[in-house]
N, C-alpha and C. Protein backbone atom coordinates (compact mmCIF):
# COMPACT_ATOMS: atom_id res chain seq x y z
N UNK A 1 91.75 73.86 85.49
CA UNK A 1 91.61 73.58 84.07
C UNK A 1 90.93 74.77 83.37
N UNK A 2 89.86 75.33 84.05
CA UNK A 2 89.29 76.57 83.35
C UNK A 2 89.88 77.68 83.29
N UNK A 3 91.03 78.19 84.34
CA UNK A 3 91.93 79.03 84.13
C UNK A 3 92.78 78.86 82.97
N UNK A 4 93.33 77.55 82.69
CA UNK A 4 94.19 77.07 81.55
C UNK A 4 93.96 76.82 80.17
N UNK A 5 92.53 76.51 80.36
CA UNK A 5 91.91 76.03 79.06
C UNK A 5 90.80 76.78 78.70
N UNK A 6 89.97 77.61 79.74
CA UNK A 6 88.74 78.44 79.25
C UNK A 6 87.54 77.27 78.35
N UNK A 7 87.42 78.22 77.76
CA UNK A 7 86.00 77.80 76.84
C UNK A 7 86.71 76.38 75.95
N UNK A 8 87.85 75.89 76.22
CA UNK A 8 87.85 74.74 75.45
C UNK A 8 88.22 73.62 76.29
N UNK A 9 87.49 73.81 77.56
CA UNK A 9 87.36 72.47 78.77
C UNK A 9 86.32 71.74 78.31
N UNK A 10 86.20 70.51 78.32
CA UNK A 10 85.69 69.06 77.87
C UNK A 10 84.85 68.50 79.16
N UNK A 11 84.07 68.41 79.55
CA UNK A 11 83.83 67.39 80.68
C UNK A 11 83.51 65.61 80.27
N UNK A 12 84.45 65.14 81.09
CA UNK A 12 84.33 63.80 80.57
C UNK A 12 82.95 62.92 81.51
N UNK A 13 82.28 62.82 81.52
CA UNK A 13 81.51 62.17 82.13
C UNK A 13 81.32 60.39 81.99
N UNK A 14 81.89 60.42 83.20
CA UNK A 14 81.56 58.66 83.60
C UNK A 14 80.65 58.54 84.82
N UNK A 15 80.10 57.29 85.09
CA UNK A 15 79.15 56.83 85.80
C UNK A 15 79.78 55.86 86.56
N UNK A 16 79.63 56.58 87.90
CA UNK A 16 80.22 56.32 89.21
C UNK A 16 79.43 55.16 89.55
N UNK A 17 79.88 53.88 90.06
CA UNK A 17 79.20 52.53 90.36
C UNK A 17 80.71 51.59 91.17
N UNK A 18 80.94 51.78 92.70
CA UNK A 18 82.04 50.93 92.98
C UNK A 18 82.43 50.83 94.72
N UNK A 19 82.58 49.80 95.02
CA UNK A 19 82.27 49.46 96.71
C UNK A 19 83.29 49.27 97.06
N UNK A 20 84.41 49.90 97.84
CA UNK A 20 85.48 50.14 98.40
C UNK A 20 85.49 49.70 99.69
N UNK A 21 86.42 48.94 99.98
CA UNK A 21 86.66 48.60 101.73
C UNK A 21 87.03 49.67 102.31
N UNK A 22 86.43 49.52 103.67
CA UNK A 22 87.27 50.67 104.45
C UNK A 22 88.25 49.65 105.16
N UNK A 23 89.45 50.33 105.79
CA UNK A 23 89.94 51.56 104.91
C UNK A 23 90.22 51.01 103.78
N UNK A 24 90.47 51.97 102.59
CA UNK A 24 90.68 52.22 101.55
C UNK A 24 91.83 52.74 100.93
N UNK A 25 92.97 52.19 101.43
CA UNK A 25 94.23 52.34 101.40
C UNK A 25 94.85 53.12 100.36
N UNK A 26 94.11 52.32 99.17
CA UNK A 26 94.55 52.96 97.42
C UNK A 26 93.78 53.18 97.14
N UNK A 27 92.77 53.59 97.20
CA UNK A 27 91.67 54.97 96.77
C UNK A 27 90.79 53.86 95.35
N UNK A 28 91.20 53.02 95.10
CA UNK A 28 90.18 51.49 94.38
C UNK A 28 89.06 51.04 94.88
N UNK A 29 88.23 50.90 94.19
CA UNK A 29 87.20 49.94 94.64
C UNK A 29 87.14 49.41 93.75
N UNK A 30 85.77 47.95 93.97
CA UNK A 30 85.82 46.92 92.86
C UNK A 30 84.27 48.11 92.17
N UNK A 31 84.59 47.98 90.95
CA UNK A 31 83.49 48.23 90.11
C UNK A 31 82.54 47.37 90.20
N UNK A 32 80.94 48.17 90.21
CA UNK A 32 80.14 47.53 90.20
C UNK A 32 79.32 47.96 88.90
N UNK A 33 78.37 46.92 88.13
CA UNK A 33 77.46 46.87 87.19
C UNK A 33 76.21 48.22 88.15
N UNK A 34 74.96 48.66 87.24
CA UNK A 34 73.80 49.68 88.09
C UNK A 34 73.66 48.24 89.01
N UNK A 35 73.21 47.43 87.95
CA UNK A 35 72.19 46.28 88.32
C UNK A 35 73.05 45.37 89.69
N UNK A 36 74.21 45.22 89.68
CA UNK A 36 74.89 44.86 90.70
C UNK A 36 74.91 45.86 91.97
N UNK A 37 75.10 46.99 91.75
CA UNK A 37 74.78 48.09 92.87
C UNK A 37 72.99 47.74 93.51
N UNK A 38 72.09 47.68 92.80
CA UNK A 38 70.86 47.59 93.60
C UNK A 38 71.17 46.17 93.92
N UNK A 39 71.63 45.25 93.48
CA UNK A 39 70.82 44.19 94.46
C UNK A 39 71.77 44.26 95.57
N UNK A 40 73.25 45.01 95.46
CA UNK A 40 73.57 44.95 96.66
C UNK A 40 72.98 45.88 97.80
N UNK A 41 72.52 46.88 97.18
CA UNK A 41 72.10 47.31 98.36
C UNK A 41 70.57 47.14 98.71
N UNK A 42 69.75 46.40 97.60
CA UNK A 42 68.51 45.46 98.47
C UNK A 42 68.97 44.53 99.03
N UNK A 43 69.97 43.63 99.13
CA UNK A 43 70.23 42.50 100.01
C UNK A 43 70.95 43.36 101.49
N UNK A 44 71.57 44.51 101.38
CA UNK A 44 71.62 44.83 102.73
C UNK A 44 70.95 45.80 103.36
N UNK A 45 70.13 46.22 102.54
CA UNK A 45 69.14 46.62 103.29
C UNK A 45 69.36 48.21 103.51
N UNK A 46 70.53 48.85 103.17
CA UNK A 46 71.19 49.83 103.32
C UNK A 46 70.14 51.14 102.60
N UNK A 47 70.67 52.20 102.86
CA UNK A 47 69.64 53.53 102.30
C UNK A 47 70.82 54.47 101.95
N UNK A 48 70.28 55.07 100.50
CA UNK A 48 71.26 55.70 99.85
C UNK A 48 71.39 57.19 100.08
N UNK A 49 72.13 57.76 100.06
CA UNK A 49 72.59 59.29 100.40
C UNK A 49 72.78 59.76 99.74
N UNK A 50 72.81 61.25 99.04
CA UNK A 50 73.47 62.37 98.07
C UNK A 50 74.56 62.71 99.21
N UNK A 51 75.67 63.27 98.31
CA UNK A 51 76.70 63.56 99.12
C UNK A 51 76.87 64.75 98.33
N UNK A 52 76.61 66.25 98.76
CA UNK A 52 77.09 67.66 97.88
C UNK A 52 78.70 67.58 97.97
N UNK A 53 79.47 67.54 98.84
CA UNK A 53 80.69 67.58 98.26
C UNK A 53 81.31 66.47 97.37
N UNK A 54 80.63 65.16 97.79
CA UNK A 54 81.26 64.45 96.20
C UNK A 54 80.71 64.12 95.26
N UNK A 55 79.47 65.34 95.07
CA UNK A 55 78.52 65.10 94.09
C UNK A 55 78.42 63.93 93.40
N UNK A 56 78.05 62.79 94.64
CA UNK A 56 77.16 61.23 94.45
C UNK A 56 76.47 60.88 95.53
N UNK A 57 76.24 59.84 94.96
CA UNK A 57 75.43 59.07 96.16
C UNK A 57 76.17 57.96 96.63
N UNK A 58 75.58 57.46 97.31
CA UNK A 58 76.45 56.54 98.44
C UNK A 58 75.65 56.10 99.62
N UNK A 59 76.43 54.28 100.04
CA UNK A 59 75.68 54.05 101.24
C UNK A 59 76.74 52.99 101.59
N UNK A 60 77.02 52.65 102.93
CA UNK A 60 77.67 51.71 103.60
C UNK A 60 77.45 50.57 104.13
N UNK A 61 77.78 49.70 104.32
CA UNK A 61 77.53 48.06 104.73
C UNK A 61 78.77 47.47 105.05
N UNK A 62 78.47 46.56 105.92
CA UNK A 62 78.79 45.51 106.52
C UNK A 62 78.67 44.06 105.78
N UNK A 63 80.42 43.28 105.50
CA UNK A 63 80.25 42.22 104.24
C UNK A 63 79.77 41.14 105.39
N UNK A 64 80.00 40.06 105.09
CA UNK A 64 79.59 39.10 105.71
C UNK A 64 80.47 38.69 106.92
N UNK A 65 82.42 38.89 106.10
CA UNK A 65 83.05 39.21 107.19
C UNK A 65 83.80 40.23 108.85
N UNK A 66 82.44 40.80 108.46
CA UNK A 66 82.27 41.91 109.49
C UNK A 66 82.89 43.42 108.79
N UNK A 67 83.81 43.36 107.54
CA UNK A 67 84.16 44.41 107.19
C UNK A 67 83.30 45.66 106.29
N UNK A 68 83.75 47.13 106.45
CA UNK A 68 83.15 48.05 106.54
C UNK A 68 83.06 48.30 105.27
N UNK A 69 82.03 48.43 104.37
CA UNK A 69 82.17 49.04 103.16
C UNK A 69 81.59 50.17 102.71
N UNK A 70 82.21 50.90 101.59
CA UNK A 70 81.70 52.35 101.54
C UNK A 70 81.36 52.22 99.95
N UNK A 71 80.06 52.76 99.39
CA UNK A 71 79.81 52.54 97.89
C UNK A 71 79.16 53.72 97.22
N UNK A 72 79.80 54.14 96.22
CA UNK A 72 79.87 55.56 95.98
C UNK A 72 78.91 54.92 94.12
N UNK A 73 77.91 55.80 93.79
CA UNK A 73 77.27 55.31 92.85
C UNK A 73 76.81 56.77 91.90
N UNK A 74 76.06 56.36 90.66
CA UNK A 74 75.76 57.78 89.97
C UNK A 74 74.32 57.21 89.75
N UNK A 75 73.15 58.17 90.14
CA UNK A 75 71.71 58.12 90.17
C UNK A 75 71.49 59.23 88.84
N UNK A 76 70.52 59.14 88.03
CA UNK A 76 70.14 60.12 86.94
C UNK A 76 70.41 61.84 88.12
N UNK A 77 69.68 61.82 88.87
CA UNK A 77 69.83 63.22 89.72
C UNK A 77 71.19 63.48 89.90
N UNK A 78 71.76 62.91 89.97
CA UNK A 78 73.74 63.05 91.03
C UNK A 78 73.98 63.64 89.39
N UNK A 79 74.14 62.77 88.00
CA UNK A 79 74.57 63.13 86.75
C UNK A 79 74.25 64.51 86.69
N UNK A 80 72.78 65.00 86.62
CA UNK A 80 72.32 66.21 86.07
C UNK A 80 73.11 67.25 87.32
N UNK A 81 73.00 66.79 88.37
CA UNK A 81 73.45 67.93 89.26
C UNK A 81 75.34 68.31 88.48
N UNK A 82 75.93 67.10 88.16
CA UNK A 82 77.05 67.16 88.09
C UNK A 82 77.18 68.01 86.49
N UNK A 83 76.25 67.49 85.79
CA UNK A 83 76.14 68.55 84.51
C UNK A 83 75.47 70.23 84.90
N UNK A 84 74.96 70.86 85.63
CA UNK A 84 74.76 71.58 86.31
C UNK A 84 75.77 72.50 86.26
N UNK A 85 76.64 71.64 87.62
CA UNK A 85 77.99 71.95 87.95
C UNK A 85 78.93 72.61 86.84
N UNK A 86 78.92 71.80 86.27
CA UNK A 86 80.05 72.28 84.81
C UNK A 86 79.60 73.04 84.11
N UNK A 87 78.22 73.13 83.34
CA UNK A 87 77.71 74.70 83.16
C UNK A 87 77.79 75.40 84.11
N UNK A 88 77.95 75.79 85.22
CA UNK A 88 78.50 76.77 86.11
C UNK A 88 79.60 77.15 86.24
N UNK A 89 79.97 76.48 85.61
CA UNK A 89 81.80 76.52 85.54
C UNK A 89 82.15 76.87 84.49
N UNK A 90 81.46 76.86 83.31
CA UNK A 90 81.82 76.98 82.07
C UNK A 90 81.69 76.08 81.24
N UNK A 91 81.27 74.85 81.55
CA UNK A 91 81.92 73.97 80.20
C UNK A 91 80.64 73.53 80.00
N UNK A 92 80.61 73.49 78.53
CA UNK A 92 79.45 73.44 77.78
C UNK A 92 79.49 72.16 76.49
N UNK A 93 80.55 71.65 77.04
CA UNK A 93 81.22 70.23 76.16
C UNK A 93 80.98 69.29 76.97
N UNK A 94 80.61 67.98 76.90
CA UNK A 94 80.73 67.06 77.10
C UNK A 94 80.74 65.83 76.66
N UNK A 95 80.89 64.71 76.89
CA UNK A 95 81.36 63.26 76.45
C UNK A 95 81.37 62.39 77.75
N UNK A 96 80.73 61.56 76.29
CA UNK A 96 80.32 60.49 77.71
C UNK A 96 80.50 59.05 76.76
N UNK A 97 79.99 58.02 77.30
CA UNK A 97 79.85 56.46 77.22
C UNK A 97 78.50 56.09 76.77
N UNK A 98 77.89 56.44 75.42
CA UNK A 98 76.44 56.09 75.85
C UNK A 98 76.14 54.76 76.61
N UNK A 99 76.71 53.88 76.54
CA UNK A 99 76.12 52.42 77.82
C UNK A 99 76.63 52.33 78.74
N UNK A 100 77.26 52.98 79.18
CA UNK A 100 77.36 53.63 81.06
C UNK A 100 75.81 54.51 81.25
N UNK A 101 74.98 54.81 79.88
CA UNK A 101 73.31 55.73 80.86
C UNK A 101 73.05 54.75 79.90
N UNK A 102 72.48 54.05 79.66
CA UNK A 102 71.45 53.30 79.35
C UNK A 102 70.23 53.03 79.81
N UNK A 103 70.52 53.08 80.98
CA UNK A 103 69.23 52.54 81.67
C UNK A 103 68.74 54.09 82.20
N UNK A 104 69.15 55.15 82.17
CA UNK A 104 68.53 56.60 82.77
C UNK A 104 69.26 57.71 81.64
N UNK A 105 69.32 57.12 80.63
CA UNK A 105 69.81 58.59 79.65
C UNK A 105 68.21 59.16 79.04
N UNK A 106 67.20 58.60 79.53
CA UNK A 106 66.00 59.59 79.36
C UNK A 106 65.50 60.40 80.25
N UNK A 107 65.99 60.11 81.85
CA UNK A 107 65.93 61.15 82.51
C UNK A 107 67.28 62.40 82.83
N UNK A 108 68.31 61.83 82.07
CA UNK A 108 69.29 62.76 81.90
C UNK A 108 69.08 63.97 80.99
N UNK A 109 68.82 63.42 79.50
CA UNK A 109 69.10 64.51 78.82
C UNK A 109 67.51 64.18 77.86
């Protein structure tokens, strides 16, 4: 896109929140609420990860029916790293959802 578009690339920023079965056949997961993401992962007890190549976080569990799940989420840190990113790249535009940060657009920006 920056080869094509230069200085008039956009970054769209959305807020990653969604728990995918493994496998993951069609690349879907069910969307989750922030507030639905923590209690799922205080009820399992699970511990969350930064992931540098998919600049998020993430942690895995086990549903009740023994199946594997993988949950990919956006923490205020994962956002800024990802705004980071795109000033490194060039793009100095962005757009977003203000109530997708609601609850961390004061440690964002």
């Amino acid at each position: 896109a920056m080869k094509e578009y230069g200085g008039r690339a956009v970054l769209q920023l959305e807020r990653l929140s969604e728990s995918c079965p493994l496998p993951c056949r069609d690349g879907l997961g069910k969307k989750l609420s922030p507030s639905e993401r923590a209690a799922l992962q205080r009820e399992t007890g699970s511990q969350g990860f930064f992931s540098p190549k998919l600049m998020t976080n993430y942690f895995t569990y086990y549903d009740r029916d023994k199946k594997a799940h993988f949950v990919l989420y956006d923490t205020s840190s994962a956002i800024k790293r990802k705004l980071e990113l795109a000033l490194q790249r060039g793009i100095n535009i962005c757009i977003a959802v203000p109530e997708q940060f609601e609850d961390i657009h004061h440690e964002i920006w």
